[in-house]
Protein backbone atom coordinates (compact mmCIF):
# COMPACT_ATOMS: atom_id res chain seq x y z
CA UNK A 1 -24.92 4.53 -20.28
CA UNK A 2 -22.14 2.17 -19.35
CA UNK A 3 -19.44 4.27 -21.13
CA UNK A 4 -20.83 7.30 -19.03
CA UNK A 5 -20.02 5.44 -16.04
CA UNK A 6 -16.78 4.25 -17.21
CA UNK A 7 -15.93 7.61 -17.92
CA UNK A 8 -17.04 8.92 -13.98
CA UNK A 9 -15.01 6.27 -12.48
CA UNK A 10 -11.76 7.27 -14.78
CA UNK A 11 -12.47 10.92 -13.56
CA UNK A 12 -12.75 10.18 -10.02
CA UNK A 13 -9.37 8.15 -10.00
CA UNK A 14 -7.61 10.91 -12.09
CA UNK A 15 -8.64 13.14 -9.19
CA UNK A 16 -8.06 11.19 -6.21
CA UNK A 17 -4.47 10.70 -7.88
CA UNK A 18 -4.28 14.46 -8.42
CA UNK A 19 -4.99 14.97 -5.00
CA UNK A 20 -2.59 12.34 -3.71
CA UNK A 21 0.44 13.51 -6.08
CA UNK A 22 -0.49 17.16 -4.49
CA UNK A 23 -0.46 15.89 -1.09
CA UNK A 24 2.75 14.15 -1.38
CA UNK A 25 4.32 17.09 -3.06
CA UNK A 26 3.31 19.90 -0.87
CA UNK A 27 4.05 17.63 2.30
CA UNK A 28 7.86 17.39 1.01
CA UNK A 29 7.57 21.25 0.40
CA UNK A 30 6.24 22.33 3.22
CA UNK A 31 6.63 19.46 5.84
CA UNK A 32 3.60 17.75 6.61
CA UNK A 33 2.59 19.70 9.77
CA UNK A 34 2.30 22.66 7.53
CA UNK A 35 0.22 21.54 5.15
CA UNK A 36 -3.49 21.62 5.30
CA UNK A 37 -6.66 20.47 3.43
CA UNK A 38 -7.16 23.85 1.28
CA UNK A 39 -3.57 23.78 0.37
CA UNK A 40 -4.27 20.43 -0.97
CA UNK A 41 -7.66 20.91 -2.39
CA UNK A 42 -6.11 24.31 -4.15
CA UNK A 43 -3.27 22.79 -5.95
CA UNK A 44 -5.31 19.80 -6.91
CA UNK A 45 -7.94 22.75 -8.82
CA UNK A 46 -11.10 21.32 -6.48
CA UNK A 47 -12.85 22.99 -3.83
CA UNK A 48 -12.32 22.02 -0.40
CA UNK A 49 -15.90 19.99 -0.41
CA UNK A 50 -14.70 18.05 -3.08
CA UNK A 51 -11.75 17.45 -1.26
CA UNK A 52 -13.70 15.58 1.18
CA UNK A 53 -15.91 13.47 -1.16
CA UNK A 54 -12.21 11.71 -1.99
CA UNK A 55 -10.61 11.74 1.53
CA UNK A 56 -11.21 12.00 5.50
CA UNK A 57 -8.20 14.33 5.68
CA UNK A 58 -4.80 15.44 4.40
CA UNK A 59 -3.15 11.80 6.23
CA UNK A 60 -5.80 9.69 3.77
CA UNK A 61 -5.00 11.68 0.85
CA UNK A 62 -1.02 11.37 1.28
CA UNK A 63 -1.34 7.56 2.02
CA UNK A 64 -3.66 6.80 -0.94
CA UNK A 65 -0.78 5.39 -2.89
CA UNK A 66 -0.48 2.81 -0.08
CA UNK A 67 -3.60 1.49 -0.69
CA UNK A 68 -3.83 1.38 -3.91
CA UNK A 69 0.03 -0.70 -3.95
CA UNK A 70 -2.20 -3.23 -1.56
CA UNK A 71 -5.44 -3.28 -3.52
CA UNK A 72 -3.37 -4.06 -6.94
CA UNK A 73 -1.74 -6.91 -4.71
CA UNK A 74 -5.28 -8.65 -3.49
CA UNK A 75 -5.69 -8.32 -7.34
CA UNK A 76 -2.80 -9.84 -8.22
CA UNK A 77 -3.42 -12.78 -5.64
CA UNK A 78 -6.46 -13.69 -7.37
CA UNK A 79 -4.59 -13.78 -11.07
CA UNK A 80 -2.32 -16.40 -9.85
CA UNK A 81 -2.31 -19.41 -11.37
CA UNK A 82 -4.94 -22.08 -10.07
CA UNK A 83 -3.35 -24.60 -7.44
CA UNK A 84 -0.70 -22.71 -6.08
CA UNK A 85 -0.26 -22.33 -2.38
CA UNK A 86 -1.89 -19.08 -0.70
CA UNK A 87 1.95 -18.65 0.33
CA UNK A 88 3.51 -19.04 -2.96
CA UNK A 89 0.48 -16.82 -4.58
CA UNK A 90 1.31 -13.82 -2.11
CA UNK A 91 5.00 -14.01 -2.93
CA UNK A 92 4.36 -14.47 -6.90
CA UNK A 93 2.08 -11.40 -6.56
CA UNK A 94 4.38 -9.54 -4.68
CA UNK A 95 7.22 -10.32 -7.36
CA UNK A 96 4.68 -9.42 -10.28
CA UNK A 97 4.43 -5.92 -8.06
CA UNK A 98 8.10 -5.46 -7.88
CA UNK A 99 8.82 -6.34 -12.19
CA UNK A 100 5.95 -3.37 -12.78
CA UNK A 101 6.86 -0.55 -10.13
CA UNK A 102 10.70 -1.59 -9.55
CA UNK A 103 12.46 -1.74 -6.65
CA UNK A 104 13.27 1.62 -6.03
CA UNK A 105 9.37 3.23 -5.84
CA UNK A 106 10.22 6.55 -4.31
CA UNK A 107 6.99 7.62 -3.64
CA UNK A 108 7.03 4.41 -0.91
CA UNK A 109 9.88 5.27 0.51
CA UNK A 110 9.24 8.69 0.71
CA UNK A 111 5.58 7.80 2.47
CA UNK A 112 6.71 4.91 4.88
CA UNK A 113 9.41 7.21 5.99
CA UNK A 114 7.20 10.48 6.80
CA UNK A 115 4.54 7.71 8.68
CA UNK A 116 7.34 6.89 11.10
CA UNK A 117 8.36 10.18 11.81
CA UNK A 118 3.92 11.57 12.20
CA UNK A 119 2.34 9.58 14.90
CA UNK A 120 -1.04 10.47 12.98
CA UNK A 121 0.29 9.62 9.66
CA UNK A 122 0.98 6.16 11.03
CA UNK A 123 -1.93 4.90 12.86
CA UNK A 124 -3.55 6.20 9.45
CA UNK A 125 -1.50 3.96 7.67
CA UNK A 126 -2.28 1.33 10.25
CA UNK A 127 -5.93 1.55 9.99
CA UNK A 128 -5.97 1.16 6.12
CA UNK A 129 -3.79 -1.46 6.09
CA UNK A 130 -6.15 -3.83 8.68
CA UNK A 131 -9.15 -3.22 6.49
CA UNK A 132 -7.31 -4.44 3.47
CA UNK A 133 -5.85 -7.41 5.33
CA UNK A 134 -9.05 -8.35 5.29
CA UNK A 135 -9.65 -8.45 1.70
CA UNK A 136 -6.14 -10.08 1.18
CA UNK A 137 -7.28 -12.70 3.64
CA UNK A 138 -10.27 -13.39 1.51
CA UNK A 139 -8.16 -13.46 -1.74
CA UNK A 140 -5.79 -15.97 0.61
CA UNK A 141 -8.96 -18.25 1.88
CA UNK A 142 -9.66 -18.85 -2.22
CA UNK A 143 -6.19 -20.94 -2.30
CA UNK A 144 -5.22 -24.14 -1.20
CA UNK A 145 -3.55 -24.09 2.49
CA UNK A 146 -0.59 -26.13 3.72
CA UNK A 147 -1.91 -27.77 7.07
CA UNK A 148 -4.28 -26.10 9.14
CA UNK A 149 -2.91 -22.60 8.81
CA UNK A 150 -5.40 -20.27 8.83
CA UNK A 151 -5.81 -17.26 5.95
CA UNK A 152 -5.57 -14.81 8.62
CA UNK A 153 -2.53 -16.11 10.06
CA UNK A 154 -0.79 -16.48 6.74
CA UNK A 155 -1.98 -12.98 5.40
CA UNK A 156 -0.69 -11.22 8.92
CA UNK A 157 2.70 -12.99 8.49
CA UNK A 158 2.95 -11.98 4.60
CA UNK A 159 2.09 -8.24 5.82
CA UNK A 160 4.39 -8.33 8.99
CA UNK A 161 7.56 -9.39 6.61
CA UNK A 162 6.52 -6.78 4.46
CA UNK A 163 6.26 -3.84 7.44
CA UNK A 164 9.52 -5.18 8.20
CA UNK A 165 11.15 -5.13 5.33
CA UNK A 166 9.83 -1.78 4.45
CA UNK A 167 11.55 -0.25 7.70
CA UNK A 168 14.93 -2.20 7.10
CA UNK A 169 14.69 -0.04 3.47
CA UNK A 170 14.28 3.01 4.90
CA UNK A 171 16.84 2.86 7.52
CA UNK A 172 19.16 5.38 7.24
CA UNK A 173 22.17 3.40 5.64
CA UNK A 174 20.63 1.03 4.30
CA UNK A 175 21.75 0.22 0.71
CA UNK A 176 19.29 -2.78 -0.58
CA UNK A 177 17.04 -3.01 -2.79
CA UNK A 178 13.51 -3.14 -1.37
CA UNK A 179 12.89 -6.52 -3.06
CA UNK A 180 16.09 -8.37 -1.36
CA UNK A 181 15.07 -7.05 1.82
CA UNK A 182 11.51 -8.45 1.34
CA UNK A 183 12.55 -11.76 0.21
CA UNK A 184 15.26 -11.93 3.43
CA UNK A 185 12.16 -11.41 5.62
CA UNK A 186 9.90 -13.23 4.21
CA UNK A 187 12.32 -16.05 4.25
CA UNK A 188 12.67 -15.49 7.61
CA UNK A 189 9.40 -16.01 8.60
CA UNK A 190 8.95 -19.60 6.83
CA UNK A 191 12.23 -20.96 8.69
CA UNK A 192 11.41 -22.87 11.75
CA UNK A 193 11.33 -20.90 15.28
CA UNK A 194 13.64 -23.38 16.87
């Protein structure tokens, strides 16, 4: 029985990924304005119903790569080693991120950028990522805290340094790899306000 369930969970992640990778790739042919749920559900090979057992619409199933990059990092948070800061567990989790998917991800830049340029695409993105703060906080509240900061306010500053370093990336000239320009910000936001 358990390998039967095993084997529907695989299933239903090899589709939802199906259906991402088909969102993301018709959106770049196309344009994202002209690309709708049936187009997606059709090049994924699943009906339209089916379509919505996965995702609320065509922004969800572009931005699923999103949140699965920020459920892996909650994940990672919790495999850090025992007794490290909540600070210095967010950053070593972010770092194990970067050695697995590089600094380059495409797919991330390719997303972030077509969220700032779709007004629905971004408050989509928005959305998912304050229900997954959430979770991060909780993976946060397991460590131990330096003074009295709470794991709300130390997950929102983690998350705002990485928002910001995600738009310095995609700025048109910029050059850097993703991973300096998260470890500039992030530095940024532990130096004093003074």
């Amino acid at each position: 029985m358990s390998s039967t369930a095993g084997l529907r969970e695989r299933k239903k992640a090899e589709t939802r990924q199906a259906v991402h990778e088909a969102a993301l790739r018709l959106t770049l042919e196309h344009g994202f304005d002209n690309v709708t749920v049936e187009a997606i559900a059709d090049a994924a090979n699943i009906s339209r119903r089916t379509f919505s057992n996965y995702f609320a619409g065509k922004e969800d199933a572009l931005l699923y790569g999103d949140e699965q990059t920020l459920h892996t990092l909650v994940q990672r948070v919790r495999e850090q080693p025992a007794g490290l800061a909540a600070w210095r567990a967010l950053r070593g989790a972010l770092d194990s991120l970067f050695d697995e998917y590089g600094d380059a991800d495409r797919e991330l830049h390719l997303r972030t950028r077509l969220a700032l340029r779709h007004p629905s695409l971004l408050a989509r993105q928005l959305a998912s990522r304050f229900r997954l703060e959430s979770e991060l906080s909780l993976a946060v509240a397991e460590r131990e805290q330096a003074g009295d900061v709470s794991p709300e306010m130390i997950t929102a500053a983690f998350l705002a340094g990485l928002r910001v370093a995600t738009q310095w990336w995609c700025a048109e000239h910029e050059t850097r790899p993703l991973r300096d320009l998260t470890h500039e910000a992030l530095d940024q936001i532990v130096r004093p306000f003074d």
